[in-house]
Protein backbone atom coordinates (compact mmCIF):
# COMPACT_ATOMS: atom_id res chain seq x y z
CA UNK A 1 -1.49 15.54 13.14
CA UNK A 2 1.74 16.61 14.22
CA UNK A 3 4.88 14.87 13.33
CA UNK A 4 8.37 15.05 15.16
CA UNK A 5 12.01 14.87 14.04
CA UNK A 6 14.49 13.95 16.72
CA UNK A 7 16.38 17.36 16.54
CA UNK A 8 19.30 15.82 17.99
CA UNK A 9 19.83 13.97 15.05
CA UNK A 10 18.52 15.96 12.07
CA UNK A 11 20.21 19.13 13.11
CA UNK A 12 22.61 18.34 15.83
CA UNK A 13 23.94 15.11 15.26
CA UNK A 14 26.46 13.90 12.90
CA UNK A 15 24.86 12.23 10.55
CA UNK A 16 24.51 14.19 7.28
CA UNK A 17 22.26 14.41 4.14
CA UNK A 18 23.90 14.26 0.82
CA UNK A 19 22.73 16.80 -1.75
CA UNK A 20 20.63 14.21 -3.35
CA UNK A 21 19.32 11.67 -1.23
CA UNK A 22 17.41 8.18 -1.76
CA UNK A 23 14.60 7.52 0.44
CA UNK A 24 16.40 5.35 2.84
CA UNK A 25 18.74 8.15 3.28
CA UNK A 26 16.31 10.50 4.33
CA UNK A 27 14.54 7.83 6.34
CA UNK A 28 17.74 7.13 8.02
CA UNK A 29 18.48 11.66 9.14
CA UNK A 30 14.94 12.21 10.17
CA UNK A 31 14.32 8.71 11.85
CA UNK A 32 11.10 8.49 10.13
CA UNK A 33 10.57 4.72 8.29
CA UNK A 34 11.22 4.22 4.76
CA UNK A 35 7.34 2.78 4.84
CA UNK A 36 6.09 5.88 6.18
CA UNK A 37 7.25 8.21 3.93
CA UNK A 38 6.66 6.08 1.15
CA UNK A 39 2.74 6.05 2.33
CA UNK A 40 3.13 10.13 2.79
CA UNK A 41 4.29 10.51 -0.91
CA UNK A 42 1.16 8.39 -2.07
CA UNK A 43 -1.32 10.56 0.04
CA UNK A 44 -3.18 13.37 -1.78
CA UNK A 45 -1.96 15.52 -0.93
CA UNK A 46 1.41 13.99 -0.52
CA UNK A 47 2.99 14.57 2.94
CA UNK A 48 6.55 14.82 3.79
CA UNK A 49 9.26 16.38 2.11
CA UNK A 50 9.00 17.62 -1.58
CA UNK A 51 10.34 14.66 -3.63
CA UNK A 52 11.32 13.59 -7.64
CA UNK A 53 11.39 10.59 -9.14
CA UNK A 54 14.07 9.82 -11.87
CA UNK A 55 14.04 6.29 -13.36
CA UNK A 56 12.18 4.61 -10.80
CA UNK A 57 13.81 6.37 -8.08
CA UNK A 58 12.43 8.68 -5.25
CA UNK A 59 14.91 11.31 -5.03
CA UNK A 60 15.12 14.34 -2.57
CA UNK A 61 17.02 17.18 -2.60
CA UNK A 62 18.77 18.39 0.60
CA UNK A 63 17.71 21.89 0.94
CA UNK A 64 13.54 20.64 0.63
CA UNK A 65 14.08 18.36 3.62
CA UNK A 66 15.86 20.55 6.07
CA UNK A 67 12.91 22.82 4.66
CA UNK A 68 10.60 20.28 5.61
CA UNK A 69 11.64 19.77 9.16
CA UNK A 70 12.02 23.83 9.30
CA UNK A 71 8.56 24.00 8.43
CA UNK A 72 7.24 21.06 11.48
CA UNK A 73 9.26 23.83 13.85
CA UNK A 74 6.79 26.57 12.79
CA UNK A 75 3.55 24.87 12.97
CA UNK A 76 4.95 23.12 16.75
């Protein structure tokens, strides 16, 4: 399955990612639904980008999403 990132908007755009980010953040600079990548974390293995969880939370760092959508370039 291959999954797209508007590139205008993750890379190009002017929206930006903090260095932590909440899942709605993250949902919000890849345009990818909060549902979805809730449903990716909960696959095994999970899909998506590399996330924590800290009191409840689903937490992901910066650098591991513009990883993530690095890596979707490669395997395009």
């Amino acid at each position: 399955m291959t999954i797209q990132v508007e590139e205008g908007l993750a890379r190009g755009g002017t929206l930006t990612l903090p260095e932590i980010a909440t899942r709605p953040e993250v949902a919000e600079y890849t345009r990818i639904s909060v549902p979805t990548l809730a449903r990716w974390a909960s696959e095994m293995p999970p899909r998506g980008p590399k996330f924590k969880k800290a009191g409840g939370r689903v937490l992901y760092k910066r650098q591991d999403v513009l990883d993530w959508i690095d890596s979707l370039e490669e395997s395009a």
